[in-house]
Protein backbone atom coordinates (compact mmCIF):
# COMPACT_ATOMS: atom_id res chain seq x y z
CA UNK A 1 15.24 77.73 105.57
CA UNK A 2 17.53 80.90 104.56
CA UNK A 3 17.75 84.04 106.16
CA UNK A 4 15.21 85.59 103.08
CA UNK A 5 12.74 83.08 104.00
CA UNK A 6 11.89 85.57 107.09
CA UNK A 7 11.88 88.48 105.70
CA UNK A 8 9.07 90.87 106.15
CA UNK A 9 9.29 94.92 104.46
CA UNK A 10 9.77 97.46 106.85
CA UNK A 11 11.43 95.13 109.76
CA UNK A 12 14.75 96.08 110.89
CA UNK A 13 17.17 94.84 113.54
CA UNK A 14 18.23 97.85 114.88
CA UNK A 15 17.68 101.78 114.97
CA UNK A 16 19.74 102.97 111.79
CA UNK A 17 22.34 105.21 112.71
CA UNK A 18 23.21 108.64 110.69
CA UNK A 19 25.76 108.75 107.95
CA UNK A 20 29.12 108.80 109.09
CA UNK A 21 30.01 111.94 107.06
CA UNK A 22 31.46 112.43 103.51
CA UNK A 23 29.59 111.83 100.35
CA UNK A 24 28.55 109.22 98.17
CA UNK A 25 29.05 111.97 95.23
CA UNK A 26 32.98 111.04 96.46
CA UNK A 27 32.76 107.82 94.84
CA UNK A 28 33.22 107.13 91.12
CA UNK A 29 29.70 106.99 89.34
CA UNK A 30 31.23 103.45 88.10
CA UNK A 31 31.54 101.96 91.38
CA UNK A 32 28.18 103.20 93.18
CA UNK A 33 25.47 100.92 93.06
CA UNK A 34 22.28 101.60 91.04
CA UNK A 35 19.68 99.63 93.38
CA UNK A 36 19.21 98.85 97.08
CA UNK A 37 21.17 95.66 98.08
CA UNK A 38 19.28 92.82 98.17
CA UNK A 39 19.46 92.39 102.12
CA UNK A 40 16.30 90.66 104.07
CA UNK A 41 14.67 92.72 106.34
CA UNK A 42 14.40 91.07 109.72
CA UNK A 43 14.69 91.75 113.37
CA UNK A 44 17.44 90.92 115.53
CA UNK A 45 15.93 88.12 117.04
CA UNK A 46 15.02 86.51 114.31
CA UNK A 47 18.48 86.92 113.02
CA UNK A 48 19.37 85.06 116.55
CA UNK A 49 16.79 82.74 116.69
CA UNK A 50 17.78 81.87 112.58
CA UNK A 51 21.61 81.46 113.49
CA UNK A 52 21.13 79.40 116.87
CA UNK A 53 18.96 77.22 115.09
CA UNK A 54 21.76 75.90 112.01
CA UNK A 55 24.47 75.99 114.70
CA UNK A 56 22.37 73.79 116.40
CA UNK A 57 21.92 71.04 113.01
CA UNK A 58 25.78 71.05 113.03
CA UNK A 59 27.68 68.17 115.46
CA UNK A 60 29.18 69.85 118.50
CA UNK A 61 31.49 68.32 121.03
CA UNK A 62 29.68 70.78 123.60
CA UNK A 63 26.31 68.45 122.92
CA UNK A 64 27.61 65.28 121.75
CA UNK A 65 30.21 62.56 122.40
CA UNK A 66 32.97 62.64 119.57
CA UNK A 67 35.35 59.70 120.57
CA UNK A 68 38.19 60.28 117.84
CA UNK A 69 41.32 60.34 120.58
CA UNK A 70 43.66 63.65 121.44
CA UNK A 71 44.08 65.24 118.01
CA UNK A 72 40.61 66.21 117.47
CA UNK A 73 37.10 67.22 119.36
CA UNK A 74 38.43 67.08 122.60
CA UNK A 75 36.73 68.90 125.28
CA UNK A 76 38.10 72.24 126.35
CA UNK A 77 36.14 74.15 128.75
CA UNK A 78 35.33 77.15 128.10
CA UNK A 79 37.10 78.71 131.10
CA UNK A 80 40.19 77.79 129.63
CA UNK A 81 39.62 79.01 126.25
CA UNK A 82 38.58 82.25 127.68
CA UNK A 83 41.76 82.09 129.62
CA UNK A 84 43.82 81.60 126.16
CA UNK A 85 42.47 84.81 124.21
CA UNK A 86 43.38 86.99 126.94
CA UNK A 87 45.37 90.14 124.97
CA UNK A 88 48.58 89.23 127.18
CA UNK A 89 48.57 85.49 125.89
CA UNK A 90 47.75 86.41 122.34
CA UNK A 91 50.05 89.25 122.17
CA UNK A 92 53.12 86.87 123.12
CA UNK A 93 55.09 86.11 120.19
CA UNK A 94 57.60 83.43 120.70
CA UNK A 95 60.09 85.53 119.65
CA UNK A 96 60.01 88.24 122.07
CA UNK A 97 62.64 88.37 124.72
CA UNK A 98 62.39 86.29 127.70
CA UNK A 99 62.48 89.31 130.23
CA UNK A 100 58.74 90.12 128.33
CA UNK A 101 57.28 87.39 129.12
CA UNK A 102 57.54 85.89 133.05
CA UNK A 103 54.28 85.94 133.65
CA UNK A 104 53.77 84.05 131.05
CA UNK A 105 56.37 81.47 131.72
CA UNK A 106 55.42 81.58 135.20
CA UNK A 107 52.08 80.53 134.77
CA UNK A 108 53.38 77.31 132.52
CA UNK A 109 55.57 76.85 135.17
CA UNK A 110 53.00 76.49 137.72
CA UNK A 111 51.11 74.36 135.57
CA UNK A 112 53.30 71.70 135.09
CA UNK A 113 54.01 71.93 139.01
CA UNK A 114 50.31 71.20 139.37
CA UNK A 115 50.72 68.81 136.52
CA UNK A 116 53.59 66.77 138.38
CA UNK A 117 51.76 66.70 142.01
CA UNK A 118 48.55 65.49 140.72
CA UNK A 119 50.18 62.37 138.38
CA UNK A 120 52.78 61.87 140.75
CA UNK A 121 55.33 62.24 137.86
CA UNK A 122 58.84 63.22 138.67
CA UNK A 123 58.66 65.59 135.90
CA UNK A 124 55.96 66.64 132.73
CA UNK A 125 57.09 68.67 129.69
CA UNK A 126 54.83 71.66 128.54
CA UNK A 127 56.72 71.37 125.14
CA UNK A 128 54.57 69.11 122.33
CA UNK A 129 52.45 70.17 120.69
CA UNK A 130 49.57 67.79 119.77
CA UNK A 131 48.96 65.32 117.49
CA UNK A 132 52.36 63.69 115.75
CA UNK A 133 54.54 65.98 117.64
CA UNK A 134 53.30 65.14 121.29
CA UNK A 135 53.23 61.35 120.43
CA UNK A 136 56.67 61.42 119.07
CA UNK A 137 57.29 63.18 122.48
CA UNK A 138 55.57 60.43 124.27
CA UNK A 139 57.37 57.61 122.25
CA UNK A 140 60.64 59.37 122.64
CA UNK A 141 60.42 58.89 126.26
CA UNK A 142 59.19 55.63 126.55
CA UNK A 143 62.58 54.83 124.78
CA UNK A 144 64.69 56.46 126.88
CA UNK A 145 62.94 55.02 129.94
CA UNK A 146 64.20 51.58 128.46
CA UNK A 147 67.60 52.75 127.20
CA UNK A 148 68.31 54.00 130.72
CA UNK A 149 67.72 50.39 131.96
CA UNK A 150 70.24 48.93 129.86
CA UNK A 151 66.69 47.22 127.68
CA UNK A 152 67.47 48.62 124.22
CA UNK A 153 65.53 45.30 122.73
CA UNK A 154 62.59 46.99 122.56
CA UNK A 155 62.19 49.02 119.39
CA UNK A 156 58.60 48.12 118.47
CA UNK A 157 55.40 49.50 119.70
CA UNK A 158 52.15 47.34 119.10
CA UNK A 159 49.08 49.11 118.64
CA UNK A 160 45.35 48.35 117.51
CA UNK A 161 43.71 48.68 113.96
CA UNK A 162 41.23 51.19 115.14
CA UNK A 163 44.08 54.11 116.26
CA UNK A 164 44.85 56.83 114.66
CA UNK A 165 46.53 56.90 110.92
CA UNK A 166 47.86 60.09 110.34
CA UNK A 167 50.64 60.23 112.91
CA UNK A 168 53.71 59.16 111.47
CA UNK A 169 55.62 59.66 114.57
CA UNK A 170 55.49 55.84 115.89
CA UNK A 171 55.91 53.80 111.71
């Protein structure tokens, strides 16, 4: 069902508000238009109730169990993504001097603090990225774990049919 399917004359979504000044005798004759756009007229919750209703047909890792590994769908909660659009995390370009940005280091520092006491780790990096980039990461260090103990035999990683083929990090 579109939009248009429930539209009814005379229903509106909200009050219309005045003109916000100037003319439309400003505008070349060429580029006004001649008729009314073809919009439906519905109410805002039916504009609400329309919308919620096709997000609702498409898969959603907030509804439904997506098991494709690390790279895709994985489950974020929303406190955390609300956390990430802050202005002061946005506005951080990686560029910008490091005396701009301590809270902002400070907080990854604390994270990979809370990281380390919860694994046990001696140490976590806050560095890759996802996808190729953190497995390379991941691979990387499982080498030099085995270089450091004099085992430089290993140089092959086994790994099953069903994992993930885009990642060239570990042909």
């Amino acid at each position: 069902m579109l939009i248009f399917d429930h539209s009814r004359p005379g229903r509106t979504a909200a009050a219309q508000l005045p003109a916000a000044g100037g003319s439309l005798d400003d505008l070349p004759a060429a580029l006004r238009r001649k008729d009314a756009p073809a919009l439906p007229e519905v109410s805002e919750l039916d504009v609400v109730r329309h919308y919620t209703r096709l997000s609702q047909l498409n898969f959603s890792i907030d509804t439904q169990f997506y098991p494709l590994g690390s790279c895709t769908m994985k489950y974020n909660p929303r406190a955390c993504n609300s956390l990430a659009m802050l202005p002061q995390f946005l506005a951080r370009h990686p560029a910008s001097p490091d005396e701009t940005g301590q809270g902002f280091l400070a907080s990854m520092f604390e994270l990979q603090e809370m990281l380390k006491d919860v694994t046990g780790m001696a140490g976590v990096s806050m560095a890759p990225m996802a996808g190729a980039h953190g497995e390379f990461a991941g691979v990387a260090m499982i080498r030099a774990y085995h270089d450091a103990r004099g085992d430089t035999a290993r140089r092959e990683i086994i790994v099953p049919d069903a994992a993930h083929g885009t990642n060239p990090a570990t042909a």
